[in-house]
N, C-alpha and C. Protein backbone atom coordinates (compact mmCIF):
# COMPACT_ATOMS: atom_id res chain seq x y z
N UNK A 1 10.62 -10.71 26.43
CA UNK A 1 11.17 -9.50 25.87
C UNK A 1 12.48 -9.83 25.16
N UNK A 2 12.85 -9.48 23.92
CA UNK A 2 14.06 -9.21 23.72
C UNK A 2 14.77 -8.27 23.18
N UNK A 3 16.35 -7.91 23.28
CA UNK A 3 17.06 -6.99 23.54
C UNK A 3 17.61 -7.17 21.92
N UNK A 4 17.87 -5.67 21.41
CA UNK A 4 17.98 -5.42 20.31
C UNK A 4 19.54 -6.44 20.00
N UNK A 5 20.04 -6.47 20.99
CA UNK A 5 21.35 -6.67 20.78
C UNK A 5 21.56 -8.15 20.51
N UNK A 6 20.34 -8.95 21.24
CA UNK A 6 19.88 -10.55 20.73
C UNK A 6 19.86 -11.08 19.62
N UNK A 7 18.97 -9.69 18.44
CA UNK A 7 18.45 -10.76 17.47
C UNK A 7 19.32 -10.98 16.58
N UNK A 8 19.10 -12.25 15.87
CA UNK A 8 19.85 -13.25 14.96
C UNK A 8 19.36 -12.84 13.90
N UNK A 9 19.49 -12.28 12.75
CA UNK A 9 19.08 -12.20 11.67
C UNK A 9 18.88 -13.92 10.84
N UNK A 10 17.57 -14.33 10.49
CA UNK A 10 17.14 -15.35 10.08
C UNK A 10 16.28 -14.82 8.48
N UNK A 11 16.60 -15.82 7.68
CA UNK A 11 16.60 -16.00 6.26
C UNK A 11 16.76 -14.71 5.77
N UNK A 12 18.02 -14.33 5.68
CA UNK A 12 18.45 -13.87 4.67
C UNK A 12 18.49 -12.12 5.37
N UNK A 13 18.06 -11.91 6.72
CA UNK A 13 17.40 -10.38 7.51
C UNK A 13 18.85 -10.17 8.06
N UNK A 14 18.91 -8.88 7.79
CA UNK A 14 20.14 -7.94 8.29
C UNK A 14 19.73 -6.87 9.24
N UNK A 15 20.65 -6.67 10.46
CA UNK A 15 20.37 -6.35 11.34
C UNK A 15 21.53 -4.96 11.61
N UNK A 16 20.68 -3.59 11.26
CA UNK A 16 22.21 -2.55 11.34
C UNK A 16 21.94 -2.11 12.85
N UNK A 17 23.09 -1.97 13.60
CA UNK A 17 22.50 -0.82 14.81
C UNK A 17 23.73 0.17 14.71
N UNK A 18 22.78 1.16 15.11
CA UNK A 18 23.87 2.68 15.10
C UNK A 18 23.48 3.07 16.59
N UNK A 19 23.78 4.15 17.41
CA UNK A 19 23.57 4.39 18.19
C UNK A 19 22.46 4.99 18.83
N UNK A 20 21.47 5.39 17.82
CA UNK A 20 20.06 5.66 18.33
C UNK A 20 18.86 4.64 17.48
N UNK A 21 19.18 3.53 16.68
CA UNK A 21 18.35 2.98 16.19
C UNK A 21 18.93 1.58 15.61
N UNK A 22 17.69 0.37 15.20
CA UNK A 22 17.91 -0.73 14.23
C UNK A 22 17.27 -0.97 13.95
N UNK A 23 17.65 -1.48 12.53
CA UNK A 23 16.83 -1.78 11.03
C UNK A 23 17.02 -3.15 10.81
N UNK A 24 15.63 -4.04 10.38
CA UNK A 24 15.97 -5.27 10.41
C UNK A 24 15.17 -5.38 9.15
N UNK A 25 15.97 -5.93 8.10
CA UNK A 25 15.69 -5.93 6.46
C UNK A 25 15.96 -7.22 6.25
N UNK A 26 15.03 -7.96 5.26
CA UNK A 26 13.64 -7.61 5.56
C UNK A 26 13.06 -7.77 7.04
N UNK A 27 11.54 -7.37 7.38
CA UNK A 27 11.36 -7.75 8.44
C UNK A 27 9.98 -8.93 8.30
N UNK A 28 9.73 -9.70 9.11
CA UNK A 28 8.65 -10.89 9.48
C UNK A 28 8.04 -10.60 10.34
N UNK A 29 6.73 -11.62 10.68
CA UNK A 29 5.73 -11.16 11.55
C UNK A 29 6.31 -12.12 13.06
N UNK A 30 7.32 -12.79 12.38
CA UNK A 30 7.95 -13.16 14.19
C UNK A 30 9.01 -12.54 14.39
N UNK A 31 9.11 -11.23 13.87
CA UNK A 31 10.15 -10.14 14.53
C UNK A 31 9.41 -9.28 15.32
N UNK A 32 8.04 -9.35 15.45
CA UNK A 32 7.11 -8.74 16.61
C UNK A 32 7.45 -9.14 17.82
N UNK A 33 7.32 -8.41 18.73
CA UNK A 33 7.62 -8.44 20.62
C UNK A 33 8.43 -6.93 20.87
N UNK A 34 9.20 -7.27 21.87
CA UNK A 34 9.28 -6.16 22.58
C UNK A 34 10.96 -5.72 22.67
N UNK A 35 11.27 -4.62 22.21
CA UNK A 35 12.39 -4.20 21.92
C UNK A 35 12.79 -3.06 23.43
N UNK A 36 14.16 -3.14 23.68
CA UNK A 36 14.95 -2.10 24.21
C UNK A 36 16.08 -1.79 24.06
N UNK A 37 16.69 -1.00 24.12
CA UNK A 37 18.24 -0.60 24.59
C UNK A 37 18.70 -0.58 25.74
N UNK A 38 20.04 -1.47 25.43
CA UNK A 38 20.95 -1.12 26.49
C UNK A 38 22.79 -1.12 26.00
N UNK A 39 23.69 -0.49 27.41
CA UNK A 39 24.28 -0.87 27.14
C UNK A 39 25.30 -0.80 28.67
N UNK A 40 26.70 -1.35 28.46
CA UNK A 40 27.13 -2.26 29.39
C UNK A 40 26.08 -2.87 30.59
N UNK A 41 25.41 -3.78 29.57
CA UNK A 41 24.04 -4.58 30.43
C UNK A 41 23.20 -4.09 31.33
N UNK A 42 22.81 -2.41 30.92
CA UNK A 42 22.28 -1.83 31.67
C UNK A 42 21.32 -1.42 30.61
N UNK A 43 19.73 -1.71 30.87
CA UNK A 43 18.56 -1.23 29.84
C UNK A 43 18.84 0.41 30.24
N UNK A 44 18.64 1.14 28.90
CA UNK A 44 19.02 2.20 28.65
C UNK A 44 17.84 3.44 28.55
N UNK A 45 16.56 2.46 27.95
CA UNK A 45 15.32 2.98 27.74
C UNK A 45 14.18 2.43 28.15
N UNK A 46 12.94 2.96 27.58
CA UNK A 46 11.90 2.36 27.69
C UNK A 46 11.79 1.01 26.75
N UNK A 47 10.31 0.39 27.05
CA UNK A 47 10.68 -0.40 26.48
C UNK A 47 9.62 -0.35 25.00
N UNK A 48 9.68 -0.78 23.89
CA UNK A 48 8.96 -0.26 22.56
C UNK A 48 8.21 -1.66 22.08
N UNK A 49 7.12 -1.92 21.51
CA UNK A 49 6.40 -2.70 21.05
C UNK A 49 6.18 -2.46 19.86
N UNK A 50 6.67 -3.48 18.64
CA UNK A 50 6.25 -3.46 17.40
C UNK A 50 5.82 -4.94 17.12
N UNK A 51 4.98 -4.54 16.28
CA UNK A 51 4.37 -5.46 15.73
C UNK A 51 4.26 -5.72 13.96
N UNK A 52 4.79 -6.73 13.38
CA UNK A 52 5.00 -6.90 12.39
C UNK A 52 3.95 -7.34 11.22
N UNK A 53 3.64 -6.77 10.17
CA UNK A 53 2.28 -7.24 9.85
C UNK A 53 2.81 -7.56 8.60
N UNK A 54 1.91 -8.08 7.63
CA UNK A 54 2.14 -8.60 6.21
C UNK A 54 0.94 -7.53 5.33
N UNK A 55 -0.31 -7.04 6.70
CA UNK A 55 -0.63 -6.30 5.48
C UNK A 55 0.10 -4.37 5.20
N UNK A 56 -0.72 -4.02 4.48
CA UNK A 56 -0.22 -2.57 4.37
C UNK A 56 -0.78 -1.53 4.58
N UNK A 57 -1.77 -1.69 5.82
CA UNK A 57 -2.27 -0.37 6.17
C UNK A 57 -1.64 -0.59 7.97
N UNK A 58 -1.16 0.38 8.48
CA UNK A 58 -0.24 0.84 9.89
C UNK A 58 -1.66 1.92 10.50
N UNK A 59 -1.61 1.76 11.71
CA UNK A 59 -2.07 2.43 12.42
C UNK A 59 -1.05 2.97 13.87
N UNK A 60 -0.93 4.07 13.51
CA UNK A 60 0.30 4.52 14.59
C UNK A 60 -0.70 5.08 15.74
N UNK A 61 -0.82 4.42 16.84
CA UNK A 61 -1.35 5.35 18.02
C UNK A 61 -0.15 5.09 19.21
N UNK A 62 -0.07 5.80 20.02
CA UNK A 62 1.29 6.15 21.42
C UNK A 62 1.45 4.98 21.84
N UNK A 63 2.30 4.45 22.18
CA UNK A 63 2.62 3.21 23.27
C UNK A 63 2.35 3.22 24.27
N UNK A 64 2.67 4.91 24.73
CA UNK A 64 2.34 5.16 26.34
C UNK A 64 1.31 5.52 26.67
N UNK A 65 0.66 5.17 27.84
CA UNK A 65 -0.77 6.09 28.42
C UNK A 65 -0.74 7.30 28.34
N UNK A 66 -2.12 7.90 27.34
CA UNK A 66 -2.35 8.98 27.57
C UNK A 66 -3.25 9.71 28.95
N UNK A 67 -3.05 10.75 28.77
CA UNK A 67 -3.38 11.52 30.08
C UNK A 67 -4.77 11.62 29.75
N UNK A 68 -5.49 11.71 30.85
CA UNK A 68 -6.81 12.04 30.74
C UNK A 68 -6.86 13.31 30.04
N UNK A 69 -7.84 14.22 29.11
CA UNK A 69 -7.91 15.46 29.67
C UNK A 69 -7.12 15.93 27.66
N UNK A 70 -6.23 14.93 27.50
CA UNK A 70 -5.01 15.43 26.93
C UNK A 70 -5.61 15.43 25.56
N UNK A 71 -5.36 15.38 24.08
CA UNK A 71 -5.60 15.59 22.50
C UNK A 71 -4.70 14.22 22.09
N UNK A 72 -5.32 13.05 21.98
CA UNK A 72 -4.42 12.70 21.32
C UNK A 72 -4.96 12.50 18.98
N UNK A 73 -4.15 12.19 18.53
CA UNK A 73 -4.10 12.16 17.10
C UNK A 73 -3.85 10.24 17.07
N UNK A 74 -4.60 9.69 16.26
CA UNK A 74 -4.30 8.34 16.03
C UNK A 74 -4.13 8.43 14.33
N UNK A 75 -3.03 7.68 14.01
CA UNK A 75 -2.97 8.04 12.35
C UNK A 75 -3.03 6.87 11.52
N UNK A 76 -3.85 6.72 10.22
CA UNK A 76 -3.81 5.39 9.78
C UNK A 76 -3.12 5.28 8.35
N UNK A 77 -2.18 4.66 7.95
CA UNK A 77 -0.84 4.97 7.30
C UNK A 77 -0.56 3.96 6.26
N UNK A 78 -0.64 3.96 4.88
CA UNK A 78 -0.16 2.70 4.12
C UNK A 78 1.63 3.15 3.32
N UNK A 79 2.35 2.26 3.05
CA UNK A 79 3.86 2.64 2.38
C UNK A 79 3.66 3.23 1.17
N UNK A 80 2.10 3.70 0.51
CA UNK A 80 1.79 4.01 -1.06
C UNK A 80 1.12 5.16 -0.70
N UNK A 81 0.08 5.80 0.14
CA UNK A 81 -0.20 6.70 0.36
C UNK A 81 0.23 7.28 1.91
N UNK A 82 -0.14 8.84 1.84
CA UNK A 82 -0.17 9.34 3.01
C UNK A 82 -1.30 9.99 3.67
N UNK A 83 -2.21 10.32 2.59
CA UNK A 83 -3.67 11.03 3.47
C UNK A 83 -4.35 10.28 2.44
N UNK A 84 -5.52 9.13 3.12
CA UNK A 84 -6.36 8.60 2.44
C UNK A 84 -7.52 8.56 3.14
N UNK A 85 -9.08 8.67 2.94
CA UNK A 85 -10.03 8.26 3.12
C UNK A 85 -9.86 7.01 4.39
N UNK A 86 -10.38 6.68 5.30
CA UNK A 86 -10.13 6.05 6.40
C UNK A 86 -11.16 5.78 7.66
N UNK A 87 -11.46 4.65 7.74
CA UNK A 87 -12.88 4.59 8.92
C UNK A 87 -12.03 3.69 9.77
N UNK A 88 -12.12 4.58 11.10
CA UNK A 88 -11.49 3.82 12.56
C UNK A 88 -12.73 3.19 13.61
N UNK A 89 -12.32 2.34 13.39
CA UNK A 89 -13.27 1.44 14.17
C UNK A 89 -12.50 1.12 15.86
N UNK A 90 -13.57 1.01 17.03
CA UNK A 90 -12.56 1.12 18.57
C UNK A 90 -13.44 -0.04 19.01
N UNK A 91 -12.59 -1.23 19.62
CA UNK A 91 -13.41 -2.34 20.09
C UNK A 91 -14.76 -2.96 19.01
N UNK A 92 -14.18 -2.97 17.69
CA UNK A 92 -15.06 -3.24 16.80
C UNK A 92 -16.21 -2.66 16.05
N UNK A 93 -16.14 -1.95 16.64
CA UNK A 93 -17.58 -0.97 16.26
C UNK A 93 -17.11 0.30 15.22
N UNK A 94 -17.45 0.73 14.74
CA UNK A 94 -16.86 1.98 13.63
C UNK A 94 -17.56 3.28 14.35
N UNK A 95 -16.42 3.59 14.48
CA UNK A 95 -16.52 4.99 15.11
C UNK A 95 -16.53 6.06 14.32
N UNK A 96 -15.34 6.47 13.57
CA UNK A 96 -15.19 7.72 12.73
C UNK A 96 -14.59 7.57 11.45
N UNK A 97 -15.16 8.48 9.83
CA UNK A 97 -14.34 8.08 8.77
C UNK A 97 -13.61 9.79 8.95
N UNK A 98 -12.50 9.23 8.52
CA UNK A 98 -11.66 10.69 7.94
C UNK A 98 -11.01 10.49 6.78
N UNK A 99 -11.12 12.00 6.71
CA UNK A 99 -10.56 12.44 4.79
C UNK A 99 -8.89 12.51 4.64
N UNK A 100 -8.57 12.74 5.69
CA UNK A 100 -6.95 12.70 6.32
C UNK A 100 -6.17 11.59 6.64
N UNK A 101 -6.61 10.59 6.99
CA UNK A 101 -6.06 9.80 7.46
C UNK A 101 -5.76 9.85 8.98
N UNK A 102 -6.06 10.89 9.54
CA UNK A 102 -6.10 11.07 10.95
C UNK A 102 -7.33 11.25 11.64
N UNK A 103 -7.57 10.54 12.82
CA UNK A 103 -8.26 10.71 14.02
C UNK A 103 -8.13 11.13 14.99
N UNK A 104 -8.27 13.06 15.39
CA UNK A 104 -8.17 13.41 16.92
C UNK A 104 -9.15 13.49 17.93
N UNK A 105 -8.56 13.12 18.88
CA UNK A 105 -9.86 13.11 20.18
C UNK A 105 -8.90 13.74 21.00
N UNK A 106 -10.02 15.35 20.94
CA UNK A 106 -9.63 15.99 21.93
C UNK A 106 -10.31 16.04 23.55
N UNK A 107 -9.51 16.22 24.31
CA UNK A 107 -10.13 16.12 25.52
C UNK A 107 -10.71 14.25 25.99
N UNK A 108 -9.47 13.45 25.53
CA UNK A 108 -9.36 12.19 25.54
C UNK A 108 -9.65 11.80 27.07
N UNK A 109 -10.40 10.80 27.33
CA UNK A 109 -11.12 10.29 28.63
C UNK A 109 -10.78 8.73 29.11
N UNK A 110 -11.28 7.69 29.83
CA UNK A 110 -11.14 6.69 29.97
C UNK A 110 -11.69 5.94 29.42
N UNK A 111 -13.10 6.43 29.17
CA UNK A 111 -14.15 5.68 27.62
C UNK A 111 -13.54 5.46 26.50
N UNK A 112 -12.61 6.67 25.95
CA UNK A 112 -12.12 6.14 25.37
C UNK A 112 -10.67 4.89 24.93
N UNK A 113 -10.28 4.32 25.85
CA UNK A 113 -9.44 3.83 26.06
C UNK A 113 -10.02 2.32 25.34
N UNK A 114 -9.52 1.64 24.43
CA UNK A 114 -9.75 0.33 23.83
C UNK A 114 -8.92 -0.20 22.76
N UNK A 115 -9.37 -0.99 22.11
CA UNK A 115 -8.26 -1.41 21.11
C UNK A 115 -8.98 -1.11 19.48
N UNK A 116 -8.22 -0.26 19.09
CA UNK A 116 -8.71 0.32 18.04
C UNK A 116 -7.76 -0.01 16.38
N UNK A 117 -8.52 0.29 15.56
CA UNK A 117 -7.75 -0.24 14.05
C UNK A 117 -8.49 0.79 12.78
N UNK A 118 -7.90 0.44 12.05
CA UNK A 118 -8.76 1.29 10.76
C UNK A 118 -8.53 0.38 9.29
N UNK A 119 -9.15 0.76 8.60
CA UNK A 119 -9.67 0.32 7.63
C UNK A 119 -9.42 1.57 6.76
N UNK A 120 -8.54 1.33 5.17
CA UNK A 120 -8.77 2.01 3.57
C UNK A 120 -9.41 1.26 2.72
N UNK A 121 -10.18 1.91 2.12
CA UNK A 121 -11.33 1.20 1.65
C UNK A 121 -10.23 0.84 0.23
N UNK A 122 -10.29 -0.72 -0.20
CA UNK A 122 -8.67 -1.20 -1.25
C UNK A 122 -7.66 -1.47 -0.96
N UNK A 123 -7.04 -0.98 -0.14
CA UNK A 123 -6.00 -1.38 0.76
C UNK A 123 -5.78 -2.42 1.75
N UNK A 124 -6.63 -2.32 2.63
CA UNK A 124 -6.89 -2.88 3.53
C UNK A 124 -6.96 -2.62 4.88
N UNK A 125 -7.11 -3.38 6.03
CA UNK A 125 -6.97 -3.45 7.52
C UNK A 125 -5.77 -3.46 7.96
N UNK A 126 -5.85 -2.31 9.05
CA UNK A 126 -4.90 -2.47 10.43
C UNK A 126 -4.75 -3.57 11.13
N UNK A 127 -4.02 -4.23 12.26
CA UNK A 127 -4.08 -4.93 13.32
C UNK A 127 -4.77 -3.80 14.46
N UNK A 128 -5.48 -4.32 15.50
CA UNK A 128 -5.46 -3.83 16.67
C UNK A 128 -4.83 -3.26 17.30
N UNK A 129 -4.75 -2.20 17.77
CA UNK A 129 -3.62 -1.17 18.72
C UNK A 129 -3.96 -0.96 19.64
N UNK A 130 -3.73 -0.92 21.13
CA UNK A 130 -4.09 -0.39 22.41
C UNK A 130 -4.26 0.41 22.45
N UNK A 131 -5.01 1.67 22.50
CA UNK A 131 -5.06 2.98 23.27
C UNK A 131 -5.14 3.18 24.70
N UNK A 132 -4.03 3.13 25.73
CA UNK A 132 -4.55 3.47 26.97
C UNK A 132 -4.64 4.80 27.63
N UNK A 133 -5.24 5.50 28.56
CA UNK A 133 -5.81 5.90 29.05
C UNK A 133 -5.33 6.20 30.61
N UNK A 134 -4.82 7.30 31.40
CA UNK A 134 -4.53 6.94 32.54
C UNK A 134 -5.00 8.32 33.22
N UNK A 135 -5.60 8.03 34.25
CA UNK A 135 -6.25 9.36 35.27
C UNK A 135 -5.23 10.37 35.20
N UNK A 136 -5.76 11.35 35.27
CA UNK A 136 -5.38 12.61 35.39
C UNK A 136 -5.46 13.38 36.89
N UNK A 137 -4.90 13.04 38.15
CA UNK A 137 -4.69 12.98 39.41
C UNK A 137 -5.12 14.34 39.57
N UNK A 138 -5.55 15.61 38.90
CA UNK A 138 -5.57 16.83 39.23
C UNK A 138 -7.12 16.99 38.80
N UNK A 139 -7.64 16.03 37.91
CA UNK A 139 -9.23 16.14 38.03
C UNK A 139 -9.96 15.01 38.98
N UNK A 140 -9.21 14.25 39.51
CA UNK A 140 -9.94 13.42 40.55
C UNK A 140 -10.43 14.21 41.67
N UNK A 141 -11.36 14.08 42.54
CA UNK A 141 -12.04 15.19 43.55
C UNK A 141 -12.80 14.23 44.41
């Protein structure tokens, strides 16, 4: 893991921090791992996972486990558009195209829980994203 307050800006990357965020310009694909806050050496937050890619389609799904039961929205995102044509594929297989750029699954389960990505048809591919999944203690019986 490392702490925002670690990194070294390498070739030529600038590193701003303000008090709720940092920007690391440009960024690389070995500025991926695991970020937190703290301060007087006390972690402050959770902890955040980014991952740095070279291509240009983003797939934003939660970091945190979703609840059984719950709606979540998975969104697939390039820096040139914002609602494009889009087929999400989960553990490889192609699941759903949307006209939005978004994928909701309502009434989200443990089946669905895998590592999912999407695809703009020209653009290109996502990386893999976790979706997890965590019981919902009030429908267990």
């Amino acid at each position: 893991m490392r702490k925002v307050k670690e990194i070294i800006p390498e070739n030529g990357s600038s590193c701003w921090l303000s008090a709720a965020s940092c920007t690391i310009e440009p960024s690389f694909e070995r500025d991926s791992g695991e970020y937190w806050c703290e301060a007087g050496g006390r972690r402050t937050s959770r902890t955040l996972s980014i991952s740095v890619t070279a291509g240009s389609v983003i797939l934003e799904v939660p970091v945190l486990p979703v609840m059984e039961g719950e709606a979540v929205t998975l969104r697939c995102k390039t820096k040139l558009f914002s609602q494009r044509i889009a087929d999400f594929y989960k553990d490889g297989a192609r699941k759903e195209t949307v006209y939005t750029g978004e994928m909701t699954i309502q009434h989200v389960s443990k089946s669905d829980e895998g590592f999912y990505r999407c695809n703009i048809s020209g653009l290109g591919e996502s990386p893999e994203s976790l979706l997890a999944v965590r019981h919902n203690r009030t429908t267990q019986q």
